[in-house]
PDB file of N, CA and C in Angstrom:
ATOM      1  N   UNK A   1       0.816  -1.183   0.000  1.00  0.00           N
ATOM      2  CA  UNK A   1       0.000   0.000   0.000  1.00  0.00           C
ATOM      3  C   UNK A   1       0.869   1.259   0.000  1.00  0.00           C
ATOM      4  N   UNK A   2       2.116   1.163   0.744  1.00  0.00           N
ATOM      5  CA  UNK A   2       3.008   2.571   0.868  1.00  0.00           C
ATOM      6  C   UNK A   2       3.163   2.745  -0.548  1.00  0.00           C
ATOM      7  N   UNK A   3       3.673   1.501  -1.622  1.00  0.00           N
ATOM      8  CA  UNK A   3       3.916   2.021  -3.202  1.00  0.00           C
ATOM      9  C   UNK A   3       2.784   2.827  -3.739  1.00  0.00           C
ATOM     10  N   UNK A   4       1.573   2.565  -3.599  1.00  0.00           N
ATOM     11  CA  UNK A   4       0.678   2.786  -4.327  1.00  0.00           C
ATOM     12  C   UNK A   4       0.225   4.606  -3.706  1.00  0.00           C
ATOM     13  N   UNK A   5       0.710   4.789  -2.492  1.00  0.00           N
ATOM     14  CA  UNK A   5       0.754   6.066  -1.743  1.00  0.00           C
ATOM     15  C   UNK A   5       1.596   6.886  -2.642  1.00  0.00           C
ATOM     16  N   UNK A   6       2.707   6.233  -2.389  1.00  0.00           N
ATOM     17  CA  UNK A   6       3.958   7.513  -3.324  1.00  0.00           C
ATOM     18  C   UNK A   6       3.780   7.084  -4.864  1.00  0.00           C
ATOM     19  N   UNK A   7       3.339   6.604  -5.497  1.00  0.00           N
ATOM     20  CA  UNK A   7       2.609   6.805  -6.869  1.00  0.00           C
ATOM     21  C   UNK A   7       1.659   7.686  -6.918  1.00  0.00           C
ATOM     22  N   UNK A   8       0.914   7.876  -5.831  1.00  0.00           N
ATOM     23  CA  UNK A   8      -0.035   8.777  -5.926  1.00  0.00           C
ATOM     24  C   UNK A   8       0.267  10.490  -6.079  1.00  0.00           C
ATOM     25  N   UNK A   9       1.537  10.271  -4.763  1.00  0.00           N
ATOM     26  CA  UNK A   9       1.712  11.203  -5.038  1.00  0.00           C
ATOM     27  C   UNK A   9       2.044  12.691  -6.485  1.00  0.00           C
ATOM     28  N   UNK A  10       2.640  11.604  -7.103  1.00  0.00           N
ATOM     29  CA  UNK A  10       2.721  12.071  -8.605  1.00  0.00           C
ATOM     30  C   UNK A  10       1.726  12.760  -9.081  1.00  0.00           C
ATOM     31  N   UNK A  11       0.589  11.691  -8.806  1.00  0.00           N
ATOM     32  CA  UNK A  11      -0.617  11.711  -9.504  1.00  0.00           C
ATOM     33  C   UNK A  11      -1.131  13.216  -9.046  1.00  0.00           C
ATOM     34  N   UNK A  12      -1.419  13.334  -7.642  1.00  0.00           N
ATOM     35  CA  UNK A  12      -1.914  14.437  -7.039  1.00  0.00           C
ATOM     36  C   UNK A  12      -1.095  15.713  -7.332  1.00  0.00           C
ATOM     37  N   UNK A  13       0.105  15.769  -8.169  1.00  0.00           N
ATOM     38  CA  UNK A  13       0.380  17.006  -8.896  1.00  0.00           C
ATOM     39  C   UNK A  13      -0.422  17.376 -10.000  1.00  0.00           C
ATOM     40  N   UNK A  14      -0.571  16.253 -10.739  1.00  0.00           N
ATOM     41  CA  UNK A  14      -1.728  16.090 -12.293  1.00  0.00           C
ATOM     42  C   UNK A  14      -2.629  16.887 -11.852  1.00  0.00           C
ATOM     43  N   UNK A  15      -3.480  16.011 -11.114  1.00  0.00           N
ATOM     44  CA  UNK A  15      -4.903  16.237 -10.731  1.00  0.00           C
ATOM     45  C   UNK A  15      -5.374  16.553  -9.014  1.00  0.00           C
ATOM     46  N   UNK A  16      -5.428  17.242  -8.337  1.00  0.00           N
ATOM     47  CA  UNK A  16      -5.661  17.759  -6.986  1.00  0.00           C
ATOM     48  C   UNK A  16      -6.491  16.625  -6.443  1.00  0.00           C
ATOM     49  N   UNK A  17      -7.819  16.206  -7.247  1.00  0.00           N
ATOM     50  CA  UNK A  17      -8.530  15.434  -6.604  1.00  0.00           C
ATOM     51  C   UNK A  17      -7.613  13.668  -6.410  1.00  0.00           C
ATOM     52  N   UNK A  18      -6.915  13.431  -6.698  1.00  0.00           N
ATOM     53  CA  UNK A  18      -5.866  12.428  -6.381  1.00  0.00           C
ATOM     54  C   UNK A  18      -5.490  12.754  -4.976  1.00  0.00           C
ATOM     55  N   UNK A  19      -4.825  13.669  -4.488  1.00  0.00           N
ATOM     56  CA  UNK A  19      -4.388  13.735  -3.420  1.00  0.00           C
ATOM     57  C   UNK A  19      -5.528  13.970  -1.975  1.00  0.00           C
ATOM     58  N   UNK A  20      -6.630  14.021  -2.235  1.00  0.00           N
ATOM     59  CA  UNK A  20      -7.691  13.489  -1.804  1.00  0.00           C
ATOM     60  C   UNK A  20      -7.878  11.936  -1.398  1.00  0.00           C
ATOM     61  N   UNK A  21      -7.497  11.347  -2.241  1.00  0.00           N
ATOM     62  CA  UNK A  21      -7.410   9.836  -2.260  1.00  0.00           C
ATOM     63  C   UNK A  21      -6.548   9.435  -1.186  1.00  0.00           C
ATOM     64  N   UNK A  22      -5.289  10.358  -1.563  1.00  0.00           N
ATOM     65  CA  UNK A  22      -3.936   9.535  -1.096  1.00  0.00           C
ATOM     66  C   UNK A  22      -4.031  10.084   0.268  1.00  0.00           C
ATOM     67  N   UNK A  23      -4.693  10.962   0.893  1.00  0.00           N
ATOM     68  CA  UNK A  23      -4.367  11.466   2.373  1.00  0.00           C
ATOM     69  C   UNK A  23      -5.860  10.203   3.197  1.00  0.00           C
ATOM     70  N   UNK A  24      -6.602   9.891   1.928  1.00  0.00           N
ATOM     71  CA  UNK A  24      -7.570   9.491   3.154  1.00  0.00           C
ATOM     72  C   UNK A  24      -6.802   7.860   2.973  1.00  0.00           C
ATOM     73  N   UNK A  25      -6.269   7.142   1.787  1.00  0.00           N
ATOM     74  CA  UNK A  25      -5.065   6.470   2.126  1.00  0.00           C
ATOM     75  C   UNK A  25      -4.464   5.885   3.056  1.00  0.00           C
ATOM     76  N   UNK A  26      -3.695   6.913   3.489  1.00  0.00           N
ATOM     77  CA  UNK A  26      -2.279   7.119   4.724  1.00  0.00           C
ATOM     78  C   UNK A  26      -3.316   7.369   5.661  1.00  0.00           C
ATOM     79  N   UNK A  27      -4.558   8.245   5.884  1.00  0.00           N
ATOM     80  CA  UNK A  27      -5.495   8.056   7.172  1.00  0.00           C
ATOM     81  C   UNK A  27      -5.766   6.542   7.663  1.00  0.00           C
ATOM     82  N   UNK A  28      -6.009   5.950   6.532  1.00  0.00           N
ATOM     83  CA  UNK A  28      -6.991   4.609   6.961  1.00  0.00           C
ATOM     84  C   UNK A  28      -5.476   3.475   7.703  1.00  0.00           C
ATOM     85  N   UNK A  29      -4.412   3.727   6.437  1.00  0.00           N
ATOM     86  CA  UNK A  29      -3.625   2.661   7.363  1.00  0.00           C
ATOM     87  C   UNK A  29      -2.989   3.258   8.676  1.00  0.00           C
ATOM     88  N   UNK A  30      -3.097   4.487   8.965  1.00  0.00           N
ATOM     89  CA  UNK A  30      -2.784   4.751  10.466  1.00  0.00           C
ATOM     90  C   UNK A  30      -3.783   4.694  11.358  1.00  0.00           C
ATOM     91  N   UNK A  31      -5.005   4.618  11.310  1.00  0.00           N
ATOM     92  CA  UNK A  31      -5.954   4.070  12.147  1.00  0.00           C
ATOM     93  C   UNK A  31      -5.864   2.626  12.364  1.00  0.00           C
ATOM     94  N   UNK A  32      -5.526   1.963  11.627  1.00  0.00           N
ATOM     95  CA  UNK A  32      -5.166   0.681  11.772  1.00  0.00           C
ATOM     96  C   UNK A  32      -4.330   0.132  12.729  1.00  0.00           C
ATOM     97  N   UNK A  33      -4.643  -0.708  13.791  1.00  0.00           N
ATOM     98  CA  UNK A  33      -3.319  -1.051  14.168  1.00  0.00           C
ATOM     99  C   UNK A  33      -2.456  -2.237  13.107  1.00  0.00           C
ATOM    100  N   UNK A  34      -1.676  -2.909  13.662  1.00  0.00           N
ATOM    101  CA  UNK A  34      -0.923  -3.964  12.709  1.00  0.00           C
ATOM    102  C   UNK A  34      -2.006  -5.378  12.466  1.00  0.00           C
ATOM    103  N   UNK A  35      -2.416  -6.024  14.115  1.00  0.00           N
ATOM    104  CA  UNK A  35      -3.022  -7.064  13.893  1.00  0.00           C
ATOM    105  C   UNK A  35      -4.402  -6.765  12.453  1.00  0.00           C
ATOM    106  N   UNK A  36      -5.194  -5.522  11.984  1.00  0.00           N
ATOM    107  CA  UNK A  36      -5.906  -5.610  12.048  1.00  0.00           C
ATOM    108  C   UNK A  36      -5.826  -5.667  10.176  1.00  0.00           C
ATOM    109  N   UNK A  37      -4.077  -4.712   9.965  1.00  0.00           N
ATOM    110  CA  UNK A  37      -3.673  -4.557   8.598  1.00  0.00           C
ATOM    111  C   UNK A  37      -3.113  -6.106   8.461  1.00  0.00           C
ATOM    112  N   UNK A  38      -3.044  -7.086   9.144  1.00  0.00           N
ATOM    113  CA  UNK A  38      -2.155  -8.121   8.351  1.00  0.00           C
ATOM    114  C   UNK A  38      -3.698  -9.105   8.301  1.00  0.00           C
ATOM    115  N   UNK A  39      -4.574  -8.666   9.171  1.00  0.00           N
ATOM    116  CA  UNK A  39      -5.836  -9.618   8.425  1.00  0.00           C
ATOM    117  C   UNK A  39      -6.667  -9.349   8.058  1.00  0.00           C
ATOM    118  N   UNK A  40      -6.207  -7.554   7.350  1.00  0.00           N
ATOM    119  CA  UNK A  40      -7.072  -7.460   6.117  1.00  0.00           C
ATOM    120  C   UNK A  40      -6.570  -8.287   5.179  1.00  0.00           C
ATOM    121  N   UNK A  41      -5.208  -7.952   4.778  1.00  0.00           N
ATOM    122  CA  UNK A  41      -3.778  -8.599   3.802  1.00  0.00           C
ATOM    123  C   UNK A  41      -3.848  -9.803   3.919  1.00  0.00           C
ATOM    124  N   UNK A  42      -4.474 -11.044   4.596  1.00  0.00           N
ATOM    125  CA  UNK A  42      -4.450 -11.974   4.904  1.00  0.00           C
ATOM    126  C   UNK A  42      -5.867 -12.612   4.141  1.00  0.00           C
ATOM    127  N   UNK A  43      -6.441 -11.777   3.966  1.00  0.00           N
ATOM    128  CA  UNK A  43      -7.345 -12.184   3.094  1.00  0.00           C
ATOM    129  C   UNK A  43      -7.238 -12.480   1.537  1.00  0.00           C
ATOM    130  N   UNK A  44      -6.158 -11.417   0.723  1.00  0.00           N
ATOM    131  CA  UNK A  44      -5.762 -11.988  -0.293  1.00  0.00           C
ATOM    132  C   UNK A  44      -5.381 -13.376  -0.339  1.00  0.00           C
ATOM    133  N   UNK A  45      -5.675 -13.964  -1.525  1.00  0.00           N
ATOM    134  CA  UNK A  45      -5.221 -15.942  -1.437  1.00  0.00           C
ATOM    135  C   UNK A  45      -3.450 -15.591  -1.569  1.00  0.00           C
ATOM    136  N   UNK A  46      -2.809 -14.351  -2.465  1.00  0.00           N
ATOM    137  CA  UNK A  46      -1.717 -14.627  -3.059  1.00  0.00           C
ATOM    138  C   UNK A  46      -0.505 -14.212  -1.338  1.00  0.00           C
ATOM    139  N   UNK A  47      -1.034 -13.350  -0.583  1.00  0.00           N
ATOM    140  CA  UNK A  47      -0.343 -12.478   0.395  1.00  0.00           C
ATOM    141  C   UNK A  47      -0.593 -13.708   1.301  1.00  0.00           C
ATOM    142  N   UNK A  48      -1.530 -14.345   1.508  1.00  0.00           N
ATOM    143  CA  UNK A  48      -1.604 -15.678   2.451  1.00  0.00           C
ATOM    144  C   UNK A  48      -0.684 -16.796   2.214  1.00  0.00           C
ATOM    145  N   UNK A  49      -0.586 -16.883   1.098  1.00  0.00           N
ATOM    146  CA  UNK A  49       0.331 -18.120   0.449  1.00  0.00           C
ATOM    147  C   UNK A  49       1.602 -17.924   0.402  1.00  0.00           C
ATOM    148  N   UNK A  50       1.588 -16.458   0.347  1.00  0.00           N
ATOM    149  CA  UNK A  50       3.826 -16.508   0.164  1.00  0.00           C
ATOM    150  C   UNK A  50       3.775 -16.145   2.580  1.00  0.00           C
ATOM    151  N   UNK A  51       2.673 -15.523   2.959  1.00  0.00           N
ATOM    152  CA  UNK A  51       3.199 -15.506   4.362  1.00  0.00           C
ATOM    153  C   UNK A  51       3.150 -16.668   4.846  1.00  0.00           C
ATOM    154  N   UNK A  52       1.996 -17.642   4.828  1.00  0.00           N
ATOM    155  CA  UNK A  52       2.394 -19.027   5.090  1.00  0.00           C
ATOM    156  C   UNK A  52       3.570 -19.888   4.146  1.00  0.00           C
ATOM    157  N   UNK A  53       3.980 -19.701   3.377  1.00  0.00           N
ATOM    158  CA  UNK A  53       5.116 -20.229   3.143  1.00  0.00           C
ATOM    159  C   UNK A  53       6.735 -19.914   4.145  1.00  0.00           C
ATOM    160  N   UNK A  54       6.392 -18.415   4.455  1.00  0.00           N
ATOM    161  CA  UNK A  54       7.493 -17.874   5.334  1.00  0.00           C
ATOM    162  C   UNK A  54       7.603 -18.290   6.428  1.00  0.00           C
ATOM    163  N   UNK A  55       6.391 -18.802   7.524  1.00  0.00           N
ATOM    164  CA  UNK A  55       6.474 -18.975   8.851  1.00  0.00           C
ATOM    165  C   UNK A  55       7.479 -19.931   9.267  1.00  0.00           C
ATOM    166  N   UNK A  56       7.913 -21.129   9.019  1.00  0.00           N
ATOM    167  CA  UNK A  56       8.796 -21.799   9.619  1.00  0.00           C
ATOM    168  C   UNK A  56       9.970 -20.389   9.816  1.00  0.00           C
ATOM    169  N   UNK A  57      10.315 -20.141   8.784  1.00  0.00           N
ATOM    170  CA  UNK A  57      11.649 -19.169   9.082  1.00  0.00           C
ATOM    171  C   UNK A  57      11.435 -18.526  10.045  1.00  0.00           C
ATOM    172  N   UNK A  58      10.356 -17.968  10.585  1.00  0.00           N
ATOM    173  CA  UNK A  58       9.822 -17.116  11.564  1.00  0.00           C
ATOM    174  C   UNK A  58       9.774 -17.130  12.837  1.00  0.00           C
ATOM    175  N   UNK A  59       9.221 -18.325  12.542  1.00  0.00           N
ATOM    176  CA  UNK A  59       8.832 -19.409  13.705  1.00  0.00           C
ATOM    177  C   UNK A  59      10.292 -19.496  14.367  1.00  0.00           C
ATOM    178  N   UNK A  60      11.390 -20.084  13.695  1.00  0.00           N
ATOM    179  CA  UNK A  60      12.281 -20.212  14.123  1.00  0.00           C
ATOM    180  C   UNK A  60      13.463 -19.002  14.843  1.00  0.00           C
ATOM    181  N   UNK A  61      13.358 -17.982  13.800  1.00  0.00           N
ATOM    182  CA  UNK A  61      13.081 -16.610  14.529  1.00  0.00           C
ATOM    183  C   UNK A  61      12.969 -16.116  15.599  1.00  0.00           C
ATOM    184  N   UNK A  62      11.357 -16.253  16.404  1.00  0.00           N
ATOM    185  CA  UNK A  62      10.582 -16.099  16.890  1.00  0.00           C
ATOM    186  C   UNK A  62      11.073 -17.551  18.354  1.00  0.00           C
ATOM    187  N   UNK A  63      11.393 -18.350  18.088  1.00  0.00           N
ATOM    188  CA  UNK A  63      11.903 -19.143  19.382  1.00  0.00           C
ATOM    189  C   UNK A  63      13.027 -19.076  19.910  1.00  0.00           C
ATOM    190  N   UNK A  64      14.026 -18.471  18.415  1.00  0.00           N
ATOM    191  CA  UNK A  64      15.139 -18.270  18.935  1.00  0.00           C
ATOM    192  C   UNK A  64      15.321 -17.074  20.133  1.00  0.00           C
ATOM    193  N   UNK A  65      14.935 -16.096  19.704  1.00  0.00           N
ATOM    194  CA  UNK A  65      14.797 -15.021  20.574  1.00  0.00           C
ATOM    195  C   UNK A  65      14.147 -14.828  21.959  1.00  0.00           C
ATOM    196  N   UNK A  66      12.572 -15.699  21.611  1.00  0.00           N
ATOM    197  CA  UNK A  66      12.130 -16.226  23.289  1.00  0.00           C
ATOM    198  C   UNK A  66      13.211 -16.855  23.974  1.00  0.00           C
ATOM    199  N   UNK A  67      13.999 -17.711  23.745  1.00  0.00           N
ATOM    200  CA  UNK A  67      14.619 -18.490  24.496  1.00  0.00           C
ATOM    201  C   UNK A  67      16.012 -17.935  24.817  1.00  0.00           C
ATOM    202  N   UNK A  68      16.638 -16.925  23.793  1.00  0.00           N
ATOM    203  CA  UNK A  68      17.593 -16.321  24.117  1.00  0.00           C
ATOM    204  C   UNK A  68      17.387 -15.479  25.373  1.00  0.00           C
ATOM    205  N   UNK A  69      15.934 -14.938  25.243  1.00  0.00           N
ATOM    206  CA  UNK A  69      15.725 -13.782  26.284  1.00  0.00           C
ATOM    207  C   UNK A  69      15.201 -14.416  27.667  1.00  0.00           C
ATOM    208  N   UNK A  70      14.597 -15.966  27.650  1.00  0.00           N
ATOM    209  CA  UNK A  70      14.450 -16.562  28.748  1.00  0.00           C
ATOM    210  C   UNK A  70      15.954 -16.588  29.473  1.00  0.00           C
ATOM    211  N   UNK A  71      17.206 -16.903  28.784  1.00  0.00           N
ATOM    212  CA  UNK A  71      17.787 -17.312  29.522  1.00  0.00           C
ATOM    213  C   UNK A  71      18.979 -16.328  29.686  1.00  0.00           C
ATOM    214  N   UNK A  72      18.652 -15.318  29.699  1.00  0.00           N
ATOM    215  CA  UNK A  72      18.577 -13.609  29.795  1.00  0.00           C
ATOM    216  C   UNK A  72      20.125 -12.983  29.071  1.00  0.00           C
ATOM    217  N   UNK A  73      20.520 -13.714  28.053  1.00  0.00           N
ATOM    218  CA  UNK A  73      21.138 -13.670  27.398  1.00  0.00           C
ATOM    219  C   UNK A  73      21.389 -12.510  26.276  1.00  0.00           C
ATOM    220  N   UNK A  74      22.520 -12.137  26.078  1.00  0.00           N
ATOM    221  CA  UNK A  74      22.725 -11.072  24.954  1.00  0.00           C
ATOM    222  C   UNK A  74      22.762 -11.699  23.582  1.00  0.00           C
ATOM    223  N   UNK A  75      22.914 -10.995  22.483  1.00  0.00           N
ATOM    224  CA  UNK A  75      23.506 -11.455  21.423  1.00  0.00           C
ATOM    225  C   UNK A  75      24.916 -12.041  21.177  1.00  0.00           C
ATOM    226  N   UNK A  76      25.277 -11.229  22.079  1.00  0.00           N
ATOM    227  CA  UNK A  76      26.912 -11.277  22.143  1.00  0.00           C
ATOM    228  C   UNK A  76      27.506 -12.535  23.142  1.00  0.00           C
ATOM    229  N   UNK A  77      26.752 -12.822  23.913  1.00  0.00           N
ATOM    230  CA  UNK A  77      26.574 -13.999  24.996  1.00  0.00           C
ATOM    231  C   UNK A  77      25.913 -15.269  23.878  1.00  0.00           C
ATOM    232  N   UNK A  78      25.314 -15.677  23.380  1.00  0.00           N
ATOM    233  CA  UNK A  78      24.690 -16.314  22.169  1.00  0.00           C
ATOM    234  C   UNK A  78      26.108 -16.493  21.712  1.00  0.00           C
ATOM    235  N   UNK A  79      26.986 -15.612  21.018  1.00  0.00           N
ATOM    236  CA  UNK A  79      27.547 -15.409  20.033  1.00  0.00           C
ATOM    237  C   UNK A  79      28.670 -16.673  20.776  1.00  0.00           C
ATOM    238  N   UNK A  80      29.123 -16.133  21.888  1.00  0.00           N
ATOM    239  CA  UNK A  80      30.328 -16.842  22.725  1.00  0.00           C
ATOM    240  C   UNK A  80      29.768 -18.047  23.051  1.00  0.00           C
ATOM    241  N   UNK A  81      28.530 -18.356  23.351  1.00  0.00           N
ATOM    242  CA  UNK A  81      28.420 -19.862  23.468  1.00  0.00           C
ATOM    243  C   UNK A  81      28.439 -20.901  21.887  1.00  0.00           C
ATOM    244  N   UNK A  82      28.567 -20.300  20.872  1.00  0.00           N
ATOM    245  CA  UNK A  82      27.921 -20.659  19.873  1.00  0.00           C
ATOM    246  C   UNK A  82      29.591 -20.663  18.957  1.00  0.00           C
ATOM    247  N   UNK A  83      30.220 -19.740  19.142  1.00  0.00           N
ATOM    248  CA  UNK A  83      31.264 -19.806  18.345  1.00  0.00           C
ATOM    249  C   UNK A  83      30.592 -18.969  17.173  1.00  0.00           C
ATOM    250  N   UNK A  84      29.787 -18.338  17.135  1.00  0.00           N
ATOM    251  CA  UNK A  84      28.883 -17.527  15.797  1.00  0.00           C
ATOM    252  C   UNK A  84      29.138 -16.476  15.624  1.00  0.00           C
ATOM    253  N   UNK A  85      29.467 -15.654  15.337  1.00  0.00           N
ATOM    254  CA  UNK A  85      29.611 -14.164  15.563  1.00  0.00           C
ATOM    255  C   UNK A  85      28.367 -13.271  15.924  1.00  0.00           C
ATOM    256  N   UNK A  86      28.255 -12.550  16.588  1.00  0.00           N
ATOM    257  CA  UNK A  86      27.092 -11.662  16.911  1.00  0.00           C
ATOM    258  C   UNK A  86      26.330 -11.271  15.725  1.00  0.00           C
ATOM    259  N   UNK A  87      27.646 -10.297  14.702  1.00  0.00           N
ATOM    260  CA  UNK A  87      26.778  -9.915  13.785  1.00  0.00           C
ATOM    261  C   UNK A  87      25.853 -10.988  13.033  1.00  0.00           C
ATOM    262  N   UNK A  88      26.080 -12.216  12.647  1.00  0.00           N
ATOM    263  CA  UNK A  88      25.389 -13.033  12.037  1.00  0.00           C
ATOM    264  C   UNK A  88      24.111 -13.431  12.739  1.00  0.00           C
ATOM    265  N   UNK A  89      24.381 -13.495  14.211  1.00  0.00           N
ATOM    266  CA  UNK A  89      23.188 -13.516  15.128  1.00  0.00           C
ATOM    267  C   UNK A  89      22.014 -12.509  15.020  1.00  0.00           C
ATOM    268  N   UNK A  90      22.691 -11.328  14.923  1.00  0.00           N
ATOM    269  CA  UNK A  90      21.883 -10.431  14.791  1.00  0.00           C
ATOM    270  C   UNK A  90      20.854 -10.560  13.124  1.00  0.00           C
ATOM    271  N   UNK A  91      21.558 -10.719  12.747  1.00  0.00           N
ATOM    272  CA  UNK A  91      21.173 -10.494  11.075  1.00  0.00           C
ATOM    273  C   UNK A  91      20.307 -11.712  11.001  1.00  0.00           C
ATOM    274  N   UNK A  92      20.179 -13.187  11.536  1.00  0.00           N
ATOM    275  CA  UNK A  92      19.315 -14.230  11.851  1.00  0.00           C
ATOM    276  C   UNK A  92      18.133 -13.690  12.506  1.00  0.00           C
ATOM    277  N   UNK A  93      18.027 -13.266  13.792  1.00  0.00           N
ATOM    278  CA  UNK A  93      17.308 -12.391  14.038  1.00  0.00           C
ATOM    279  C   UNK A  93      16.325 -11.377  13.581  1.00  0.00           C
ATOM    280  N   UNK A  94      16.836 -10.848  12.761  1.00  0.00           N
ATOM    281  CA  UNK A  94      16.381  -9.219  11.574  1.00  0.00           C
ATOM    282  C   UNK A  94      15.623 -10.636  10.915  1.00  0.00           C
ATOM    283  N   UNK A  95      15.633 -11.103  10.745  1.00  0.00           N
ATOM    284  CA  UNK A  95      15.517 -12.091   9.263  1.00  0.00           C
ATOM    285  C   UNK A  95      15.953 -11.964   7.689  1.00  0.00           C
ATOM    286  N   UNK A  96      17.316 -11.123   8.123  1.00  0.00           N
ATOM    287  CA  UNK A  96      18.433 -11.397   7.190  1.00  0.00           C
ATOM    288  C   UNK A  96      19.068 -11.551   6.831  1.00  0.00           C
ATOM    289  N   UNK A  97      19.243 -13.132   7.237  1.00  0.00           N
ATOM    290  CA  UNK A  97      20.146 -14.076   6.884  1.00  0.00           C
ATOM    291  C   UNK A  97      19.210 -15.515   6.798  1.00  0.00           C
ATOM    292  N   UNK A  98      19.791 -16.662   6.064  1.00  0.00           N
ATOM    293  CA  UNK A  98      19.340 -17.809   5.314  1.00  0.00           C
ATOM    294  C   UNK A  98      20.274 -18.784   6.519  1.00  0.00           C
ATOM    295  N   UNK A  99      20.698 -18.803   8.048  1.00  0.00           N
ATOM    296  CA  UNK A  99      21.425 -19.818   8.185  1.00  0.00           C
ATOM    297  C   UNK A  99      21.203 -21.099   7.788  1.00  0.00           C
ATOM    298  N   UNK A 100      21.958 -22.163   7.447  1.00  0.00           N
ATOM    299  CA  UNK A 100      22.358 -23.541   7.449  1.00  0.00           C
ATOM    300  C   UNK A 100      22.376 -24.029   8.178  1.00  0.00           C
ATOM    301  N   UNK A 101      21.352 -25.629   8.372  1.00  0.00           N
ATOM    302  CA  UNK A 101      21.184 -26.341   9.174  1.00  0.00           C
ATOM    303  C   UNK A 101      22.009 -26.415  10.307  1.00  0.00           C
ATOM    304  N   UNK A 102      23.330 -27.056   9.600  1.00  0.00           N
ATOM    305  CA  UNK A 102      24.083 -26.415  10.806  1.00  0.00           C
ATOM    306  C   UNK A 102      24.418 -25.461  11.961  1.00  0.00           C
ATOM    307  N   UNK A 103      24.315 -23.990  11.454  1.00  0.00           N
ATOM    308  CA  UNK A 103      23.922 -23.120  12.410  1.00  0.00           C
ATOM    309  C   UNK A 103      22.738 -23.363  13.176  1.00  0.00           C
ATOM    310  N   UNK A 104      21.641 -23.437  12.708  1.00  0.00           N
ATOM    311  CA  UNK A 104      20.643 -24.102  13.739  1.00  0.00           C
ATOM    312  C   UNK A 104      21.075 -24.817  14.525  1.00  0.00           C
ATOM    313  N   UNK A 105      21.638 -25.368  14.461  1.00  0.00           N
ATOM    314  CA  UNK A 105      22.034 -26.734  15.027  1.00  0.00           C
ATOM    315  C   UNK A 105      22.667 -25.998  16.197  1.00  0.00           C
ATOM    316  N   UNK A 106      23.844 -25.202  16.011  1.00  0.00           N
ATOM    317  CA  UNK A 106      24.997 -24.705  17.018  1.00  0.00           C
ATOM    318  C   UNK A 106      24.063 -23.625  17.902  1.00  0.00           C
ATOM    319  N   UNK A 107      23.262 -22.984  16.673  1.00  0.00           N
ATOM    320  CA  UNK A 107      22.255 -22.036  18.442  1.00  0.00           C
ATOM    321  C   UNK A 107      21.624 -23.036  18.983  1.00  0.00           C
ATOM    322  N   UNK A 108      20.705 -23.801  18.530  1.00  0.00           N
ATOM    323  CA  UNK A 108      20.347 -24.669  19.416  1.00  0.00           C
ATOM    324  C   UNK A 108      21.317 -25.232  20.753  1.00  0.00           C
ATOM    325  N   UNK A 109      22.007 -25.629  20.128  1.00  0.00           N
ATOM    326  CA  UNK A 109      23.109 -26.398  21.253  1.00  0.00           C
ATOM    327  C   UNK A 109      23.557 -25.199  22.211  1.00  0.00           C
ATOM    328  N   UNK A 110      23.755 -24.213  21.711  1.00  0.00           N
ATOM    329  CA  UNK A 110      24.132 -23.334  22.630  1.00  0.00           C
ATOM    330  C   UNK A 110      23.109 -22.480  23.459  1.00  0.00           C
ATOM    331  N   UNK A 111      21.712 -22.754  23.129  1.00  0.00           N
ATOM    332  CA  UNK A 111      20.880 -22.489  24.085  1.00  0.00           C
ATOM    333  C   UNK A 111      20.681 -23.859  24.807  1.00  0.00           C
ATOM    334  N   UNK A 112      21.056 -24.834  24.489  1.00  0.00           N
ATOM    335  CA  UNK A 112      20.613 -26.311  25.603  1.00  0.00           C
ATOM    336  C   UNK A 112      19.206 -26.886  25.296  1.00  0.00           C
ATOM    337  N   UNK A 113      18.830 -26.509  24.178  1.00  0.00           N
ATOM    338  CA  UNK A 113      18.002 -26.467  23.106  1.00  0.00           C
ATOM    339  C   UNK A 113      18.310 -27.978  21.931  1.00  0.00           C
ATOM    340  N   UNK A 114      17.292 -28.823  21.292  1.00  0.00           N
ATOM    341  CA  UNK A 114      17.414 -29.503  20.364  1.00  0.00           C
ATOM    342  C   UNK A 114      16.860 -28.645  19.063  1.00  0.00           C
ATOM    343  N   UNK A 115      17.405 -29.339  17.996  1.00  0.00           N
ATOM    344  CA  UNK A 115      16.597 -28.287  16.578  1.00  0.00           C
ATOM    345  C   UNK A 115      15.942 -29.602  16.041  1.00  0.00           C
ATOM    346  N   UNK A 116      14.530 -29.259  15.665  1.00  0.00           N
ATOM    347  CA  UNK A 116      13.759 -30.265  15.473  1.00  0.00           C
ATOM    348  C   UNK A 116      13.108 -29.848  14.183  1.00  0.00           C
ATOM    349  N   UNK A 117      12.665 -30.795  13.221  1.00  0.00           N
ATOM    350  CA  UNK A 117      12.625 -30.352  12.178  1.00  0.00           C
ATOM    351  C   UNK A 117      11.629 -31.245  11.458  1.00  0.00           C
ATOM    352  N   UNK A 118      10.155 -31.302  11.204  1.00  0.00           N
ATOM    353  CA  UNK A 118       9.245 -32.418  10.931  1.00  0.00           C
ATOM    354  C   UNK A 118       9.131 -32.043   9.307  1.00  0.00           C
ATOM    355  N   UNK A 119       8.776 -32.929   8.592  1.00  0.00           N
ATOM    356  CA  UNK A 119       7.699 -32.609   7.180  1.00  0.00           C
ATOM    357  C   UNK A 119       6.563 -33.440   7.691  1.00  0.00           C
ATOM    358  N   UNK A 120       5.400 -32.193   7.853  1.00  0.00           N
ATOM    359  CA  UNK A 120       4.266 -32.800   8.209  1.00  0.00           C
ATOM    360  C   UNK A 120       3.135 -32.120   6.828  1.00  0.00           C
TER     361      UNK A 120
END
């Protein structure tokens, strides 16, 4: 939706009544909170299908970090049990980076953690 905002903007030099559009736009998605914009977006079949394709990565993400922060750990503490470097930790984290099984493997181990991995 932000693309289709700053396209507009263009537009609303053309024609005034465009920028009409584009402010009530940017109104509607800031009234929004997040839960409420990802299940509007969640209703498309195509935006459902590539986000459920993403969740394992997420997921994994998303446990790594609970469990880092259960066991009140830094990045940099992670990093030293793991032999990993922080920055790569970090960038796993962001979700940008692709680690290799292996790395899973070594945060796992270094949280006291197994990495488990089904095709269901």
């Amino acid at each position: 939706m932000a693309f289709q905002i700053e396209a507009d903007e263009n537009a609303a030099k053309r024609n005034p009544a465009c920028e009409r559009v584009s402010c009530r736009l940017v109104e509607e998605v800031w009234k929004m909170n997040f839960k409420e914009l990802k299940e509007k977006h969640l209703q498309d079949p195509e935006v459902k299908m590539e986000y459920d394709a993403l969740e394992p990565e997420y997921q994994f993400i998303h446990d790594l970090i609970v469990c880092r922060e259960e066991m009140a750990l830094s990045q940099q503490g992670l990093a030293d049990l793991t032999g990993i470097n922080r920055a790569d930790i970090s960038r796993i984290e962001n979700g940008n980076a692709n680690p290799s099984l292996k790395t899973m493997k070594r945060i796992a181990n270094g949280l006291g953690k197994r990495l488990e991995i089904r095709i269901v």
